[in-house]
PDB file of N, CA and C in Angstrom:
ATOM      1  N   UNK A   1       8.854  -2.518  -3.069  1.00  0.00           N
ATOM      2  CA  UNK A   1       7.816  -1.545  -3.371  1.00  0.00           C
ATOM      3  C   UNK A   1       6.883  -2.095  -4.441  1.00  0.00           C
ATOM      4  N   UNK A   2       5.386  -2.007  -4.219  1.00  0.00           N
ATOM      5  CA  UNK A   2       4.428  -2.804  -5.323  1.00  0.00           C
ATOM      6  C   UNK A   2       3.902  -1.126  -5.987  1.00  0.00           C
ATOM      7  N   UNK A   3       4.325  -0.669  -6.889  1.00  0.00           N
ATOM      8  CA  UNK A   3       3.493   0.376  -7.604  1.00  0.00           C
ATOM      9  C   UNK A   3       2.623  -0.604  -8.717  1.00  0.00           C
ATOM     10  N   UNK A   4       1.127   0.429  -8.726  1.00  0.00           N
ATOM     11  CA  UNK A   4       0.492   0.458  -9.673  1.00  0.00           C
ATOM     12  C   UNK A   4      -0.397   1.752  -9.915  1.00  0.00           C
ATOM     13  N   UNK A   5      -0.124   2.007 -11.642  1.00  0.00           N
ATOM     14  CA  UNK A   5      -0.886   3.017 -12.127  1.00  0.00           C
ATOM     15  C   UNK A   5      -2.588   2.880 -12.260  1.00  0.00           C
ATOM     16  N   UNK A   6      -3.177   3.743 -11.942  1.00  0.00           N
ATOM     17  CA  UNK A   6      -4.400   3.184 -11.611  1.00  0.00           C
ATOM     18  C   UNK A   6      -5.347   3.989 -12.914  1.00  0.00           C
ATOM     19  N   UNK A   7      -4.686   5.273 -13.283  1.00  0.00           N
ATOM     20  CA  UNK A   7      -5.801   5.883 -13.656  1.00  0.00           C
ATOM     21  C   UNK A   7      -7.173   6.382 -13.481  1.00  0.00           C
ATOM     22  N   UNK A   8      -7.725   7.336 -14.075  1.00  0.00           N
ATOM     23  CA  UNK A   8      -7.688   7.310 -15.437  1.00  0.00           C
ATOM     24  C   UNK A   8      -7.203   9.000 -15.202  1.00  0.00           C
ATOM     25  N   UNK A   9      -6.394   9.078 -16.220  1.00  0.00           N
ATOM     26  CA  UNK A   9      -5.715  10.598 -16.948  1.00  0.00           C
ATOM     27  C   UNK A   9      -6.525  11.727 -16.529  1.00  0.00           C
ATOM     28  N   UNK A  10      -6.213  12.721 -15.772  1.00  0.00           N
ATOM     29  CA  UNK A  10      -7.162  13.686 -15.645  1.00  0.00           C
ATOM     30  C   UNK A  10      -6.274  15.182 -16.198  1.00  0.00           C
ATOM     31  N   UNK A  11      -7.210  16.259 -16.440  1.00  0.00           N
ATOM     32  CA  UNK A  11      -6.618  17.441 -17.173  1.00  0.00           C
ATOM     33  C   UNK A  11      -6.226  18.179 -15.187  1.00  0.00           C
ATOM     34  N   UNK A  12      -5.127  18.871 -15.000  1.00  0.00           N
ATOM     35  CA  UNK A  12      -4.827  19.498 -14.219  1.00  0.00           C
ATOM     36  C   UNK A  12      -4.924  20.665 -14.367  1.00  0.00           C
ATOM     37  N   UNK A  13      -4.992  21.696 -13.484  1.00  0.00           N
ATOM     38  CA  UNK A  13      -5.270  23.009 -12.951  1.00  0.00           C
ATOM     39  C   UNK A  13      -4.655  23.955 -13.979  1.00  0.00           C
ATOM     40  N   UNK A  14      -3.367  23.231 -13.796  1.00  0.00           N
ATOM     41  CA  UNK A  14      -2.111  24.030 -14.526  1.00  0.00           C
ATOM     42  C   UNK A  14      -2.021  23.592 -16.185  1.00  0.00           C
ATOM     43  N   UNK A  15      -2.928  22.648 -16.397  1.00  0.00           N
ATOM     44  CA  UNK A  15      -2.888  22.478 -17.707  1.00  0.00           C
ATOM     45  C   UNK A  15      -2.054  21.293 -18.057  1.00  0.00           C
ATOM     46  N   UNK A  16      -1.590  20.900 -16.780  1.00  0.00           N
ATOM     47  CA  UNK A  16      -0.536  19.127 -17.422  1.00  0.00           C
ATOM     48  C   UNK A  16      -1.601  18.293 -17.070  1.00  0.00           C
ATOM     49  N   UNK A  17      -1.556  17.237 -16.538  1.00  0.00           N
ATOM     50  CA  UNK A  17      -1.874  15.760 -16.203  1.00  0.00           C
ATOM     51  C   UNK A  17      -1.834  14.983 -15.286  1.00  0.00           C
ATOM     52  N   UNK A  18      -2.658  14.671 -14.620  1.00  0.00           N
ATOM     53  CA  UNK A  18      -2.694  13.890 -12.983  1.00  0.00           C
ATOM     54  C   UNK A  18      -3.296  12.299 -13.742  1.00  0.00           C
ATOM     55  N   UNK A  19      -2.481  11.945 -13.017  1.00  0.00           N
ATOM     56  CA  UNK A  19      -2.594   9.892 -13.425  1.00  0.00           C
ATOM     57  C   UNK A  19      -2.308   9.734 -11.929  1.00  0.00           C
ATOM     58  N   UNK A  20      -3.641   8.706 -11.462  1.00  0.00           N
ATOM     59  CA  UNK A  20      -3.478   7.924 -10.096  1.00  0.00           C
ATOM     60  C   UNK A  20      -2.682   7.065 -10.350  1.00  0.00           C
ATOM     61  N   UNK A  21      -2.364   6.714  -8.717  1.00  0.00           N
ATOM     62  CA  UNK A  21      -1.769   5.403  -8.723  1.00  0.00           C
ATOM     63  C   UNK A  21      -1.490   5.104  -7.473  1.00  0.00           C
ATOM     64  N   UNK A  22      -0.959   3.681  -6.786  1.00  0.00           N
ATOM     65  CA  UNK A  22      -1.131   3.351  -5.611  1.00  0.00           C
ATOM     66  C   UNK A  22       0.603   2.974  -5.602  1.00  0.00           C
ATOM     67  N   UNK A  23       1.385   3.381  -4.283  1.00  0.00           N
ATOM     68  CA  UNK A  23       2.485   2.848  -3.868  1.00  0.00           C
ATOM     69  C   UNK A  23       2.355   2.216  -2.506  1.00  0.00           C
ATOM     70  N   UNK A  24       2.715   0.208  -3.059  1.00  0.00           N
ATOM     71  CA  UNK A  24       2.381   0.051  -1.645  1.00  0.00           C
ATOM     72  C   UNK A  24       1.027  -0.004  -0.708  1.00  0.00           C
ATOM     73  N   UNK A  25      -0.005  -0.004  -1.576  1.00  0.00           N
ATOM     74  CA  UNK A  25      -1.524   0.281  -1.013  1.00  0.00           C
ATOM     75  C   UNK A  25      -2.100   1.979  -0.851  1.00  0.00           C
ATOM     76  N   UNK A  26      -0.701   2.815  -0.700  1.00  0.00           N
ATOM     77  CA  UNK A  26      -1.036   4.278  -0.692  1.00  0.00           C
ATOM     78  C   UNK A  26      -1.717   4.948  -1.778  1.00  0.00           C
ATOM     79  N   UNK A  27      -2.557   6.357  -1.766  1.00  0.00           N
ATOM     80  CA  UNK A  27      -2.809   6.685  -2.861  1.00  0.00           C
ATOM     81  C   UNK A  27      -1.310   7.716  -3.710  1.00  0.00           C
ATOM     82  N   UNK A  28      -1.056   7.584  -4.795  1.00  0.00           N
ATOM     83  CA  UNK A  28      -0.136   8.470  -5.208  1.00  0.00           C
ATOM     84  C   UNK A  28      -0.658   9.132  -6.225  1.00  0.00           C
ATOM     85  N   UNK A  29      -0.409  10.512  -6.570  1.00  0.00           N
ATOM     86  CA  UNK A  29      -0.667  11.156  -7.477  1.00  0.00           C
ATOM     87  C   UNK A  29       0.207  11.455  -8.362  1.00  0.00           C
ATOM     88  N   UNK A  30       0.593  11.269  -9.964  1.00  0.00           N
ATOM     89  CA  UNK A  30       1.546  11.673 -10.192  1.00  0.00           C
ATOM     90  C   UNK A  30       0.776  13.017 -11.677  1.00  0.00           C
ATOM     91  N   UNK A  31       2.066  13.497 -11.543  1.00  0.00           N
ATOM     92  CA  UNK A  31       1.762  15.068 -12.146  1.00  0.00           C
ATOM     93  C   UNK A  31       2.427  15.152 -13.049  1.00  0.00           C
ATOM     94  N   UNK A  32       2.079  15.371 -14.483  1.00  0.00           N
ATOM     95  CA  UNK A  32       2.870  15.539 -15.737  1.00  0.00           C
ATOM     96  C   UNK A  32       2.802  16.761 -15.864  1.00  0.00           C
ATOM     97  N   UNK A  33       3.461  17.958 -15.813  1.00  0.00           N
ATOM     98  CA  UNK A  33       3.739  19.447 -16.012  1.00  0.00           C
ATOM     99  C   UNK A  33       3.234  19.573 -17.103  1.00  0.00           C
ATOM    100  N   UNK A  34       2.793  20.664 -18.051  1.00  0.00           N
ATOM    101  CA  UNK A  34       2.265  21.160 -19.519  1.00  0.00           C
ATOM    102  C   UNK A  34       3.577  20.724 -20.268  1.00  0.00           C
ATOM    103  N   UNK A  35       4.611  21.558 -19.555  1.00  0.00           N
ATOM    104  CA  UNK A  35       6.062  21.383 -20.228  1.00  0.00           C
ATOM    105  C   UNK A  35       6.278  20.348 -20.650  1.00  0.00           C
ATOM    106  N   UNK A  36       6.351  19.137 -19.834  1.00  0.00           N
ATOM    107  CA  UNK A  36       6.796  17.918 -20.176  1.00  0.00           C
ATOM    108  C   UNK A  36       5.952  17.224 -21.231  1.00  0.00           C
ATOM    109  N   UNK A  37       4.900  17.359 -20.913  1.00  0.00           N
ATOM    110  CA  UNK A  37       3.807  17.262 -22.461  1.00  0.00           C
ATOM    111  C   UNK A  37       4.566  17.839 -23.236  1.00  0.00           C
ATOM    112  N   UNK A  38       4.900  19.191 -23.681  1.00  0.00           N
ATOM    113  CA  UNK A  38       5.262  19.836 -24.893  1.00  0.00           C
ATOM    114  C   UNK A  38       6.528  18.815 -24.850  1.00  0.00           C
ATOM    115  N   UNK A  39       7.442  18.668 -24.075  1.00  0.00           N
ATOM    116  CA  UNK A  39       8.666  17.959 -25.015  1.00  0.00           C
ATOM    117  C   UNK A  39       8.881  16.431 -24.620  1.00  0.00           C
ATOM    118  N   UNK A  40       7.821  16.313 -24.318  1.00  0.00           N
ATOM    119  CA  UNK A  40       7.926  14.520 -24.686  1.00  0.00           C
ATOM    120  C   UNK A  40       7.825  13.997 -26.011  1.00  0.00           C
ATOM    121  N   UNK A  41       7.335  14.870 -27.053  1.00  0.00           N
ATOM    122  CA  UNK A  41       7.299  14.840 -28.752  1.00  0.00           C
ATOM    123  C   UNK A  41       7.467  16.165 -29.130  1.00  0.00           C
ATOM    124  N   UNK A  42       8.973  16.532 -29.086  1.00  0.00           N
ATOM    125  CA  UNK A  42       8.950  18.226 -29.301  1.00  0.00           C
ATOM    126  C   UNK A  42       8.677  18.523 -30.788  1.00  0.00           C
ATOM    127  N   UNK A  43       8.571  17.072 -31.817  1.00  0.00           N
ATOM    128  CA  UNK A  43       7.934  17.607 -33.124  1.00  0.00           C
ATOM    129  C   UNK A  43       6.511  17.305 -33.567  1.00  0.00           C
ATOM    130  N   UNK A  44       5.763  17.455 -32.458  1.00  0.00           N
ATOM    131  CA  UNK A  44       4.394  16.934 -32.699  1.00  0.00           C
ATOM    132  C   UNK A  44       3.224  18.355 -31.589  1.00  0.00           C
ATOM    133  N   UNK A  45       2.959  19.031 -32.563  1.00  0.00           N
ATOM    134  CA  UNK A  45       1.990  19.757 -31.427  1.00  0.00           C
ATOM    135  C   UNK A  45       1.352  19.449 -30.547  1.00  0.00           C
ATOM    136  N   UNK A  46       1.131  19.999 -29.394  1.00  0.00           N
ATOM    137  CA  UNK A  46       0.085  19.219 -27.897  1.00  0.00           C
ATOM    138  C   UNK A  46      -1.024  19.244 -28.153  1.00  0.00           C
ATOM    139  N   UNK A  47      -1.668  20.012 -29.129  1.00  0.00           N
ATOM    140  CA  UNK A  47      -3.088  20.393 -28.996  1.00  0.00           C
ATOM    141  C   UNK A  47      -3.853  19.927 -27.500  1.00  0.00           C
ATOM    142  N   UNK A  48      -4.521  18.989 -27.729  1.00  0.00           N
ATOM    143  CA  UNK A  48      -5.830  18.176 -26.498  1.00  0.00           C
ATOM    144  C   UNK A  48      -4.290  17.369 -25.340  1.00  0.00           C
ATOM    145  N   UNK A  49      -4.033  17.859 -24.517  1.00  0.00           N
ATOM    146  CA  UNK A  49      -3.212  17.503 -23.251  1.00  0.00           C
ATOM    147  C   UNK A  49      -3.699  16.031 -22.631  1.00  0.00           C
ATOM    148  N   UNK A  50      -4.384  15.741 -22.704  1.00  0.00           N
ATOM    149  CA  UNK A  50      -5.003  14.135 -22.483  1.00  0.00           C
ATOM    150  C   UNK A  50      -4.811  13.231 -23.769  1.00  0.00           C
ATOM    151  N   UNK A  51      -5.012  13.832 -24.735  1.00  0.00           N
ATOM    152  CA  UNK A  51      -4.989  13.112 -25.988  1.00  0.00           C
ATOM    153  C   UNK A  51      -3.282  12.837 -26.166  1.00  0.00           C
ATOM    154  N   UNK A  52      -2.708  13.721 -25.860  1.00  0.00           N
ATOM    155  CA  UNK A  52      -1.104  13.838 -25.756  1.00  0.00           C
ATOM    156  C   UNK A  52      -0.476  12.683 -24.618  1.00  0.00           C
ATOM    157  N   UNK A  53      -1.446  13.101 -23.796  1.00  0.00           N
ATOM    158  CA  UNK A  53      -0.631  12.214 -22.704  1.00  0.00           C
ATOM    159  C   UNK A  53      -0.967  10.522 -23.177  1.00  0.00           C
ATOM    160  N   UNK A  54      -2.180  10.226 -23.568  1.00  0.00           N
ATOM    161  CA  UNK A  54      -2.336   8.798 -23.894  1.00  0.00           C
ATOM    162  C   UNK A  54      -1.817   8.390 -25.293  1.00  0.00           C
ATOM    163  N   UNK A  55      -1.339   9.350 -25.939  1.00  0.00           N
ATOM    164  CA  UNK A  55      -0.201   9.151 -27.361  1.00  0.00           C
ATOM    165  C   UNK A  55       1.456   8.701 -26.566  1.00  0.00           C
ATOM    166  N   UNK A  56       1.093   9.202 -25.193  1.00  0.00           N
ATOM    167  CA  UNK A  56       3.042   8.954 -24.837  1.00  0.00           C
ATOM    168  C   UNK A  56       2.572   8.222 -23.739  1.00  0.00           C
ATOM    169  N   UNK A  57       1.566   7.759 -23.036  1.00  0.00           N
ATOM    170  CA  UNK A  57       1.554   7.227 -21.468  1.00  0.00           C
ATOM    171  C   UNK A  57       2.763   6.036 -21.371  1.00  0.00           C
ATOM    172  N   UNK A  58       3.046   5.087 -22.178  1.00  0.00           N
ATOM    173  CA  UNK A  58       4.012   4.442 -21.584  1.00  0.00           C
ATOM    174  C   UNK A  58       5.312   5.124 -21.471  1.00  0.00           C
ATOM    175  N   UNK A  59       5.780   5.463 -21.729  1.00  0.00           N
ATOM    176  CA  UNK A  59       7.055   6.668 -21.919  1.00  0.00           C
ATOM    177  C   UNK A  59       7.069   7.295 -20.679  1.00  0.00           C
ATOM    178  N   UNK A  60       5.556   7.952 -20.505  1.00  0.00           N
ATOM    179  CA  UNK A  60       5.289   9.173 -19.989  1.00  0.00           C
ATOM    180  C   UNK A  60       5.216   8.195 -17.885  1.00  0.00           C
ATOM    181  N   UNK A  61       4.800   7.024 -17.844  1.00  0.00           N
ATOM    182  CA  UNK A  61       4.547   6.574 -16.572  1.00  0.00           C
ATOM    183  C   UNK A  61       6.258   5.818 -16.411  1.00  0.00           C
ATOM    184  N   UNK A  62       6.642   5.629 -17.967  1.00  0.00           N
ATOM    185  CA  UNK A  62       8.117   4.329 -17.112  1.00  0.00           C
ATOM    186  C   UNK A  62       9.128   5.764 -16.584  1.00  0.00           C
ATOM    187  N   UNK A  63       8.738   7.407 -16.932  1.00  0.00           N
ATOM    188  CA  UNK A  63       9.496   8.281 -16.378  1.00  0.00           C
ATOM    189  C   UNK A  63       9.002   8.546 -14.635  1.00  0.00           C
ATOM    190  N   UNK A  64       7.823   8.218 -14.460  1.00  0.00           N
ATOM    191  CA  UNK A  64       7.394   8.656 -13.318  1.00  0.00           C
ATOM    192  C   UNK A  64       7.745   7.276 -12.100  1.00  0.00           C
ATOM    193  N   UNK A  65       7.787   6.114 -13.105  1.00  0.00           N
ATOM    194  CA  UNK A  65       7.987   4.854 -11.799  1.00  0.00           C
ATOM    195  C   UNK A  65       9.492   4.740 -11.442  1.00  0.00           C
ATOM    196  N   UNK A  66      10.790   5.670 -12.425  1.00  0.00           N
ATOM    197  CA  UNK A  66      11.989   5.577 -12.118  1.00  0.00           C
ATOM    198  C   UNK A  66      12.137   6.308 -10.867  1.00  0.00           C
ATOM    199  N   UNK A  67      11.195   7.731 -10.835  1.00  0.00           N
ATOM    200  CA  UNK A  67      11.333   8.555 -10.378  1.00  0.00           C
ATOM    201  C   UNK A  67      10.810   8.317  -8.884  1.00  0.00           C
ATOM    202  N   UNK A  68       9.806   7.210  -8.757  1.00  0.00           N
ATOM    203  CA  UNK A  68       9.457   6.942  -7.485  1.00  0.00           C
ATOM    204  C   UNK A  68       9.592   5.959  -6.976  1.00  0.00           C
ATOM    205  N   UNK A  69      10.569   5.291  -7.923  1.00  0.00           N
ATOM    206  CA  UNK A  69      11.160   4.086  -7.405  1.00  0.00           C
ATOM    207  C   UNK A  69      12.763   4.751  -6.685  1.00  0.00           C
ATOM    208  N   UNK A  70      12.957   5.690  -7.325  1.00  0.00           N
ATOM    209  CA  UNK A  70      14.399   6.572  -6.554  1.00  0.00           C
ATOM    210  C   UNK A  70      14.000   7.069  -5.345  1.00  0.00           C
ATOM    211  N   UNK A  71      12.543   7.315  -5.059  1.00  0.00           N
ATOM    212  CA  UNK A  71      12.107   7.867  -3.612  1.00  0.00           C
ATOM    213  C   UNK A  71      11.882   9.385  -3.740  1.00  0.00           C
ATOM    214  N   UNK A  72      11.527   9.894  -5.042  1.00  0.00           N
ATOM    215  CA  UNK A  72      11.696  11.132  -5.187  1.00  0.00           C
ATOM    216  C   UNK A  72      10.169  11.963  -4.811  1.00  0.00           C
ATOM    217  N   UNK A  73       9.022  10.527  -4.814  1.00  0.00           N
ATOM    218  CA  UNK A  73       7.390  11.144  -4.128  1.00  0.00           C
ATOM    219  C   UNK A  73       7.509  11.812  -3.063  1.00  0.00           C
ATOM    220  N   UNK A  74       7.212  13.092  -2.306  1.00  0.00           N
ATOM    221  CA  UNK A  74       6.731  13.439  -1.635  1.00  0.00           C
ATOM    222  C   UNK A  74       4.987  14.111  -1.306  1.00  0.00           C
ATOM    223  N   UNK A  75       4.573  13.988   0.437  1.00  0.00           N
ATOM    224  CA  UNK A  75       3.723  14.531   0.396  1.00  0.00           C
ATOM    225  C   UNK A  75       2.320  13.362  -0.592  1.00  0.00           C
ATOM    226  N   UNK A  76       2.528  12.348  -1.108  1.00  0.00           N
ATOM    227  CA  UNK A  76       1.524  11.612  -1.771  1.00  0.00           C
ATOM    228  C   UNK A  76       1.578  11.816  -3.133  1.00  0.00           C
ATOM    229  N   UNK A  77       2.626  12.468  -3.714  1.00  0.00           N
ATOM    230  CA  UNK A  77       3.102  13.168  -4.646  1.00  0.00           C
ATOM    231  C   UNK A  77       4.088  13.046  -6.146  1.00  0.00           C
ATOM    232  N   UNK A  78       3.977  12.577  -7.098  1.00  0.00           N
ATOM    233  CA  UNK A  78       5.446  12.716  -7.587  1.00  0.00           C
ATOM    234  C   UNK A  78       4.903  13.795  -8.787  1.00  0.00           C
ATOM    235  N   UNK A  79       5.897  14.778  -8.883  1.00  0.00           N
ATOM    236  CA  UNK A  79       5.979  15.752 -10.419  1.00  0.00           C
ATOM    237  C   UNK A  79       7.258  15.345 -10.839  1.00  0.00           C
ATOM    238  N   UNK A  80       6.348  14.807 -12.495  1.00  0.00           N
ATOM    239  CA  UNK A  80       7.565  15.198 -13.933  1.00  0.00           C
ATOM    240  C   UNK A  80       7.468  16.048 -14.141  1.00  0.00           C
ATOM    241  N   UNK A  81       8.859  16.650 -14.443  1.00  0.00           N
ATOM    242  CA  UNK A  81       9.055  17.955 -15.138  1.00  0.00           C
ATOM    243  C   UNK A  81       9.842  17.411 -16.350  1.00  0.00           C
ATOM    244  N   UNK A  82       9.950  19.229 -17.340  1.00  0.00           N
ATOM    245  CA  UNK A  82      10.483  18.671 -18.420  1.00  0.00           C
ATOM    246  C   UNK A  82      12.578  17.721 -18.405  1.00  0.00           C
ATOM    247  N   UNK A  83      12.532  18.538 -17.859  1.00  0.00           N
ATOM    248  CA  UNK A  83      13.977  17.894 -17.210  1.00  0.00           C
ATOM    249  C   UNK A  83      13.996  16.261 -17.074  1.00  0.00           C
ATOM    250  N   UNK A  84      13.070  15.783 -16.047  1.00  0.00           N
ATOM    251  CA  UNK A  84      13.131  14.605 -15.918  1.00  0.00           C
ATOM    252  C   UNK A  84      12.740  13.406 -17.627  1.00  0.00           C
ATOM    253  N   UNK A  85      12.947  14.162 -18.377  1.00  0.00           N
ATOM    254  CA  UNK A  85      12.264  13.388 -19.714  1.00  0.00           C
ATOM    255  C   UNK A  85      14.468  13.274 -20.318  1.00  0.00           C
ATOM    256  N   UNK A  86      14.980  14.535 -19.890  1.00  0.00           N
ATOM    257  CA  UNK A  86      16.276  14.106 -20.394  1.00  0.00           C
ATOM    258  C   UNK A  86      17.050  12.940 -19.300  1.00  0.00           C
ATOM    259  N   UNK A  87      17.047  12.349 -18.276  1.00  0.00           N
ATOM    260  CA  UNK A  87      17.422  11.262 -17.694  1.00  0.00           C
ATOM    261  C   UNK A  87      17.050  10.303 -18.730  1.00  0.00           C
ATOM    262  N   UNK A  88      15.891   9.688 -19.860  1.00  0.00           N
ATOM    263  CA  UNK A  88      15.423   8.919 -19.946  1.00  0.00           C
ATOM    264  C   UNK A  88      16.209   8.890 -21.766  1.00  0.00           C
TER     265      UNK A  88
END
């Protein structure tokens, strides 16, 4: 499998975080929940959700490439949730 994160960070609907990326030549979307923002630094306020996410992006993508390297993308898809931050 060739993943790459492509970027760039966008604010989502729901208030988390969409980061492109390609699996394999495909497009993939991956989805950082609000939640998982809040406890990826549970002693640091979220304020700006983009600003948050590029304070943790390496953290925040080596959780999403375990996760789709396990096969867990669907649909063009992968969501972190806060859960998936305690595997790591």
């Amino acid at each position: 499998m060739k993943l790459e994160f492509i970027g760039p960070a966008s604010l989502a609907k729901d208030g988390g975080i969409q980061f492109p990326a390609k699996l394999d030549g495909h497009d993939l979307l991956c989805h950082f929940s609000y939640e998982a923002l809040e406890d990826v630094d549970p002693d640091s306020l979220l304020g700006d959700p983009l600003e948050h996410f590029a304070k943790h992006q390496l953290k925040l993508l080596s959780i999403a490439e375990q996760k789709i390297m396990a096969g867990h993308s669907h649909n063009s898809q992968i969501h972190i949730f806060s859960n998936d931050l305690l595997s790591d």
